[in-house]
N, C-alpha and C. Protein backbone atom coordinates (compact mmCIF):
# COMPACT_ATOMS: atom_id res chain seq x y z
N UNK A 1 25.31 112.82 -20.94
CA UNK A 1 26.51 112.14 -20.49
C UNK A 1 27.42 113.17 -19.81
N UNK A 2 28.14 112.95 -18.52
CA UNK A 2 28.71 113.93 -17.77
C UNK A 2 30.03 113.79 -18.80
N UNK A 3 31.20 114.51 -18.50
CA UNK A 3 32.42 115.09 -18.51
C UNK A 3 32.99 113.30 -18.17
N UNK A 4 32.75 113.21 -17.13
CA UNK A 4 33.50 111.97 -16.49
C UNK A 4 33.24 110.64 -17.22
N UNK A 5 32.33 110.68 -17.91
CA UNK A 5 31.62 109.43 -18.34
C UNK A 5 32.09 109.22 -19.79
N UNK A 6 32.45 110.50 -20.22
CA UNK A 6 32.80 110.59 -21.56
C UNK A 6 34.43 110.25 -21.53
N UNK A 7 35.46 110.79 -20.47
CA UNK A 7 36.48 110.65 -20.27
C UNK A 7 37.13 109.06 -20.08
N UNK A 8 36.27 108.23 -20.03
CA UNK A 8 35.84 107.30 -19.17
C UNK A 8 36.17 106.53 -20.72
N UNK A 9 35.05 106.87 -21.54
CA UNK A 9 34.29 106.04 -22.68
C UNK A 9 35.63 106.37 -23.68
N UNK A 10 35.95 107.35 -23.75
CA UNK A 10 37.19 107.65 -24.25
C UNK A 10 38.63 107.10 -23.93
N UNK A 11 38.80 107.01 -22.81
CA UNK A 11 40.47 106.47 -22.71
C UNK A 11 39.69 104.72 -22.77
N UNK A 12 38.67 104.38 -22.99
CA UNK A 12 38.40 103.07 -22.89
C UNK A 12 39.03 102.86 -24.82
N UNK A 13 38.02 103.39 -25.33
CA UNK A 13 38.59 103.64 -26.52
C UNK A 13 40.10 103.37 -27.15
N UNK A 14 40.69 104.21 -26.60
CA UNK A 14 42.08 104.62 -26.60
C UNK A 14 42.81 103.18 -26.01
N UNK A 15 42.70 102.28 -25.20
CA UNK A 15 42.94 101.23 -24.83
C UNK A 15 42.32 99.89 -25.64
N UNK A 16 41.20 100.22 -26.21
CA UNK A 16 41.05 99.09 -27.20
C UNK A 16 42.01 98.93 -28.55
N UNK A 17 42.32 100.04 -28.81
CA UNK A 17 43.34 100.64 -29.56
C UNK A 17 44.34 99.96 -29.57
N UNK A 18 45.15 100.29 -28.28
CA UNK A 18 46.37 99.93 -27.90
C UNK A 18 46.23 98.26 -27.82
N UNK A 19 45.21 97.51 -27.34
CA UNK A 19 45.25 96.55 -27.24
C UNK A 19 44.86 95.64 -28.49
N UNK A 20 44.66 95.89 -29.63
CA UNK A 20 44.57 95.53 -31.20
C UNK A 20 42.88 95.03 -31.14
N UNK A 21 42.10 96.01 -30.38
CA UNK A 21 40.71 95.75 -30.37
C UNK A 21 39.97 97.00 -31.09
N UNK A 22 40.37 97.11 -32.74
CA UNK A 22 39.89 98.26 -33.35
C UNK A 22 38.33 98.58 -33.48
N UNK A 23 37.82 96.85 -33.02
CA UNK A 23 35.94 97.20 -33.72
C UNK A 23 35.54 97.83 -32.53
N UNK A 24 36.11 97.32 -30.94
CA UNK A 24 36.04 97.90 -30.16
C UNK A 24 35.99 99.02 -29.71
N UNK A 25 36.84 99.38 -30.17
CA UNK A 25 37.19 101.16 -30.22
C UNK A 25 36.26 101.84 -30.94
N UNK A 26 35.97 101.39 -31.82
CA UNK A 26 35.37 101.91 -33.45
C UNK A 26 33.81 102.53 -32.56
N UNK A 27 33.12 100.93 -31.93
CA UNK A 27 31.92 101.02 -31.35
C UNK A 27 31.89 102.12 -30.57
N UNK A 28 32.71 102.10 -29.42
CA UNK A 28 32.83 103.65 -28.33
C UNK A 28 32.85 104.87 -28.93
N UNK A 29 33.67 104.86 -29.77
CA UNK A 29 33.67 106.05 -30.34
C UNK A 29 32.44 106.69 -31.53
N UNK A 30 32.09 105.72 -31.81
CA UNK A 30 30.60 105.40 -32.86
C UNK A 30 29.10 105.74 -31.86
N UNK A 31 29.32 105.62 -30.54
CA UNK A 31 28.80 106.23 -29.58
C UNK A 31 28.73 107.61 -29.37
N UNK A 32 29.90 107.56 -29.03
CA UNK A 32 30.21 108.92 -28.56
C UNK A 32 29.80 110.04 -29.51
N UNK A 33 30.21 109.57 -30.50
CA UNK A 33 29.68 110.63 -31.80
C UNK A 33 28.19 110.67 -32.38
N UNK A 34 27.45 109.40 -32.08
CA UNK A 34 26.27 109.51 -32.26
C UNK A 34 25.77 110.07 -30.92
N UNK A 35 25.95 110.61 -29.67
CA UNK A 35 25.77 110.84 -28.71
C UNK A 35 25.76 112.41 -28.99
N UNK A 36 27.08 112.60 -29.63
CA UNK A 36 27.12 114.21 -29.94
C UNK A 36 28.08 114.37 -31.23
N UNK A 37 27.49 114.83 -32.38
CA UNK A 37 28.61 114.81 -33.20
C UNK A 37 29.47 116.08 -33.62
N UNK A 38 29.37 117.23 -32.73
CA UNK A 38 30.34 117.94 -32.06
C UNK A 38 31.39 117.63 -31.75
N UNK A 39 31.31 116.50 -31.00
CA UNK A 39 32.86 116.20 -30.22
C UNK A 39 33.74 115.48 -31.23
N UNK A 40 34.74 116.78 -30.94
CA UNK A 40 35.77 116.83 -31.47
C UNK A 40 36.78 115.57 -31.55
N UNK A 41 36.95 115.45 -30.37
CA UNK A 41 37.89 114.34 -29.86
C UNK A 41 37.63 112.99 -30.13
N UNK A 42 36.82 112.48 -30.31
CA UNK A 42 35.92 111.16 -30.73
C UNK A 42 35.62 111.19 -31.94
N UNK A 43 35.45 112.35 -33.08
CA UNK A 43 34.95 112.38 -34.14
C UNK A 43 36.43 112.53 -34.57
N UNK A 44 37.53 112.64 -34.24
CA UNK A 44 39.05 112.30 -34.75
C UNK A 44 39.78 110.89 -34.63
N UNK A 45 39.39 110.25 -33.52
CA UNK A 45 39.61 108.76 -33.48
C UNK A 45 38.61 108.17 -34.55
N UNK A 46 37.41 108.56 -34.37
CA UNK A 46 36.39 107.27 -35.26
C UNK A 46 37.05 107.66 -36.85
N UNK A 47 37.37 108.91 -37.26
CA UNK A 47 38.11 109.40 -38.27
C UNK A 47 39.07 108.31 -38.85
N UNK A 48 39.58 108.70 -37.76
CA UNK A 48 41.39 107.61 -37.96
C UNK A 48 40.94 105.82 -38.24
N UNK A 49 39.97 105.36 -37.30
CA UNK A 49 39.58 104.32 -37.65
C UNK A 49 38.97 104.02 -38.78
N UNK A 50 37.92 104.85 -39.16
CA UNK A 50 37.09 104.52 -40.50
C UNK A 50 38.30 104.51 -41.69
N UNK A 51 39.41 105.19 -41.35
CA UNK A 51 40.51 105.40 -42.46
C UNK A 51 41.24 103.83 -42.64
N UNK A 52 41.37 103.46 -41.59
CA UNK A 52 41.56 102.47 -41.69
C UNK A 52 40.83 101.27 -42.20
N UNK A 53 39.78 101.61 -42.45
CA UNK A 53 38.86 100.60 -42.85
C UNK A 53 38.09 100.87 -44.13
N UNK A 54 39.25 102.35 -44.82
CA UNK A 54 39.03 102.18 -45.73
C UNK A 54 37.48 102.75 -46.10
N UNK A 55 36.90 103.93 -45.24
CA UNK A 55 35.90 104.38 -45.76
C UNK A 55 35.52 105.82 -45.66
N UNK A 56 36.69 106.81 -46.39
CA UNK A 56 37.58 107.54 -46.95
C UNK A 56 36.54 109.06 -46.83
N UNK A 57 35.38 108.38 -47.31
CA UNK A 57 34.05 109.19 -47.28
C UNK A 57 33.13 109.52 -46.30
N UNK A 58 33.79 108.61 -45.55
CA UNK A 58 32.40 108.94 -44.04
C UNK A 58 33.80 109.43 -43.18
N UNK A 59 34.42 108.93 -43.34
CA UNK A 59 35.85 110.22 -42.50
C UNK A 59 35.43 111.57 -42.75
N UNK A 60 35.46 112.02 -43.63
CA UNK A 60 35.49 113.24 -44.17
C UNK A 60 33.91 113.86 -43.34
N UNK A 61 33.23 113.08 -43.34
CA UNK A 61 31.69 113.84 -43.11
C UNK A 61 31.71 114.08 -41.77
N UNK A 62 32.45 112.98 -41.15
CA UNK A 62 32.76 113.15 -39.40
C UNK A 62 33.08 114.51 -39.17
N UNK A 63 34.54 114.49 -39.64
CA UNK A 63 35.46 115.32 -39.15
C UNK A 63 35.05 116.90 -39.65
N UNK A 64 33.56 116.78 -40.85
CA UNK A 64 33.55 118.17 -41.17
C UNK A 64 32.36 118.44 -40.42
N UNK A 65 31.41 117.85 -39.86
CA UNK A 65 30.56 118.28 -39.08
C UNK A 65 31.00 118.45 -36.88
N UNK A 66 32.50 118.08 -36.63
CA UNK A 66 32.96 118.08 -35.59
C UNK A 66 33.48 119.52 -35.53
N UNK A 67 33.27 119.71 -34.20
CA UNK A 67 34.04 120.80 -33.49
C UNK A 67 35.75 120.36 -33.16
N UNK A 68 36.26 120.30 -33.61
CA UNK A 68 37.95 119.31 -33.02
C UNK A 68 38.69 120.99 -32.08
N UNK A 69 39.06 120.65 -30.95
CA UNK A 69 40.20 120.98 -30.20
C UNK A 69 40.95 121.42 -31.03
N UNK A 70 41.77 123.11 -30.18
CA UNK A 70 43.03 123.31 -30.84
C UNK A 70 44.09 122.45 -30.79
N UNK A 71 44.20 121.44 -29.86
CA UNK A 71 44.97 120.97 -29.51
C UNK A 71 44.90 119.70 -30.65
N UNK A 72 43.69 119.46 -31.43
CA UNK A 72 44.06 118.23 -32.34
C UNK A 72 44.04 118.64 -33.95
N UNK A 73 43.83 120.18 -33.88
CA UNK A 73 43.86 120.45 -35.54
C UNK A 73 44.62 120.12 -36.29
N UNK A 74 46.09 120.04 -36.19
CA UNK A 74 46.75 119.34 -36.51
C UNK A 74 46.06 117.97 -37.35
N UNK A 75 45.38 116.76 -36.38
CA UNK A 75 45.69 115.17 -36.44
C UNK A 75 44.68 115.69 -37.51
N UNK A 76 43.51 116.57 -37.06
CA UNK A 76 41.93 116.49 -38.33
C UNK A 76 42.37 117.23 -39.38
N UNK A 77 43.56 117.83 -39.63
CA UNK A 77 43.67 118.39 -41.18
C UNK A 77 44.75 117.02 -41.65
N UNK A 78 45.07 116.62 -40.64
CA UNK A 78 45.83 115.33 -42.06
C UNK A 78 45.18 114.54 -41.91
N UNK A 79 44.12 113.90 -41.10
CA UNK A 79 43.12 112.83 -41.35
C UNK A 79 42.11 113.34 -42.12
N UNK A 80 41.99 114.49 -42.71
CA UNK A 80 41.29 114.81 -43.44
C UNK A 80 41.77 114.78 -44.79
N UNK A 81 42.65 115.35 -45.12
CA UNK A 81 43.47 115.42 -46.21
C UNK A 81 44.10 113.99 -47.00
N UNK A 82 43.93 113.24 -45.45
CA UNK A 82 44.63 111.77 -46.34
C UNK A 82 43.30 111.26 -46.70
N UNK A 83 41.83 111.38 -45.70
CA UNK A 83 40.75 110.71 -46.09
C UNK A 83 40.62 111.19 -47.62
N UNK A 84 40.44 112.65 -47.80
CA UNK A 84 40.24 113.36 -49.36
C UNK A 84 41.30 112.32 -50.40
N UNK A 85 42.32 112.57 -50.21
CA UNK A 85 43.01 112.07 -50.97
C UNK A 85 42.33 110.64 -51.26
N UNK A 86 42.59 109.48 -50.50
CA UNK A 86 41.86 108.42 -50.72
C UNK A 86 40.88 107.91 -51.52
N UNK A 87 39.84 109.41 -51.20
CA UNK A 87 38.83 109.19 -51.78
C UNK A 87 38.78 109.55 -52.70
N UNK A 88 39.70 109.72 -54.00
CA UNK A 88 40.18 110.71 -55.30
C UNK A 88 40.24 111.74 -55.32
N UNK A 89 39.95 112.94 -54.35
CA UNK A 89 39.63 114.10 -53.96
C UNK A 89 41.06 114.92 -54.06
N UNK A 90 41.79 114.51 -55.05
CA UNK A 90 43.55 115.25 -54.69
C UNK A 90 43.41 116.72 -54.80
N UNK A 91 42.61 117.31 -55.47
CA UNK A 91 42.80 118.55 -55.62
C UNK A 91 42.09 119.30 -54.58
N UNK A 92 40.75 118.99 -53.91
CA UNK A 92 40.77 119.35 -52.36
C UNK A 92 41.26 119.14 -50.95
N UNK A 93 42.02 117.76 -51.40
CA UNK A 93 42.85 117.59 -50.19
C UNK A 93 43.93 118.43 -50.38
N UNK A 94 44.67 118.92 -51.21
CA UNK A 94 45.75 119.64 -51.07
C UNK A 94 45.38 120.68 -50.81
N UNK A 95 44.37 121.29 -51.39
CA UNK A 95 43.44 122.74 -50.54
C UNK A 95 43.19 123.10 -48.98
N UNK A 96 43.03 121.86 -48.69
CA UNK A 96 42.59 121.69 -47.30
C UNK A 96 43.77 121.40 -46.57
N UNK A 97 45.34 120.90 -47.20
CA UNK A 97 46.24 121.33 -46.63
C UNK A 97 47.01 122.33 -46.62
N UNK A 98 46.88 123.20 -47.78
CA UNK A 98 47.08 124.09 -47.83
C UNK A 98 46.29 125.18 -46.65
N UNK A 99 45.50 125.34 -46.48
CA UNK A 99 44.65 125.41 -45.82
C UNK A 99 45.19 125.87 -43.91
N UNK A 100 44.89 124.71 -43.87
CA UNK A 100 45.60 124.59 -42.32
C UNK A 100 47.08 125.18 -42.50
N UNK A 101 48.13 124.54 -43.43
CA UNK A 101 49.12 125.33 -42.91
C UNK A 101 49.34 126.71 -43.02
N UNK A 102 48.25 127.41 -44.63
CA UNK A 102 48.75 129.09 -43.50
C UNK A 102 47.53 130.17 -42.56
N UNK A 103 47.26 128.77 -42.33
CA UNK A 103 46.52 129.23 -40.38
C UNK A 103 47.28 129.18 -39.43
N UNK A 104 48.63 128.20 -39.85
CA UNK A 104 49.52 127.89 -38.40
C UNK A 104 50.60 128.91 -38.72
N UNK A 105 51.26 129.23 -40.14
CA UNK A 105 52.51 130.23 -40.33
C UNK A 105 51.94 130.96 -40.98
N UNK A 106 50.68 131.51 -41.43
CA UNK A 106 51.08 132.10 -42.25
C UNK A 106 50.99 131.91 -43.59
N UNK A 107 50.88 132.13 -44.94
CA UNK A 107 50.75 132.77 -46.54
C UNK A 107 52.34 132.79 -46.00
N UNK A 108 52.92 133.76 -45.91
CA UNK A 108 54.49 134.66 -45.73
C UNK A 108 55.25 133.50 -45.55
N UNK A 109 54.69 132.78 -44.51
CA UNK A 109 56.17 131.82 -44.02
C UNK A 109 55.61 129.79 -44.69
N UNK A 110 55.00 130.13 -45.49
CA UNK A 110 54.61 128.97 -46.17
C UNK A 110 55.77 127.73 -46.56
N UNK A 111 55.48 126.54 -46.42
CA UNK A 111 56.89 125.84 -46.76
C UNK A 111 56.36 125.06 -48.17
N UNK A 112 55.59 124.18 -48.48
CA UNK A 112 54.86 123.70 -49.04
C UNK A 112 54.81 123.92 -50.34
């Protein structure tokens, strides 16, 4: 699949979304990730969706076998952390937020 095709399959995604067509979305992105489950960007939406649907456990497997963008580490340590949580997992989700935040400040400048 080119660059373009994926960009394509993606903001399609992102518009099923917006338009309250979640199975829709779910499918593209259920693609995309069975296509490559590297990608980052698709394995953070299908994330967010499966959360929504309440299946707390296959979030988690997504998002730990994805490569995610610096630009979305952020969304995959709290869609991760809320999937953990969900899934009774409190004491590794707080690890795993702990985690990310002192990658972004720091141990030193910790707020948490």
């Amino acid at each position: 699949m080119s660059a373009d095709e994926r960009q394509f399959l993606l903001t399609a995604a992102w518009m099923f979304m917006r338009h309250g067509q979640p199975a829709r979305a779910r499918a593209v992105c259920e693609a995309l990730v069975e296509e490559d489950s590297r990608d980052g960007v698709a394995a953070v939406a299908l994330a967010e969706l499966m959360l929504d649907s309440g299946e707390a456990s296959r979030a988690v497997e997504v998002l730990r076998v994805a490569d995610v963008p610096p630009e979305l580490a952020h969304a995959a340590a709290f869609l991760e952390t809320r999937a953990l949580r969900d899934g009774g997992r409190a004491r590794e989700a707080d690890s795993r937020w702990s985690r990310y935040i002192e990658s972004k400040k720091g141990a030193e400048r910790r707020w948490v």
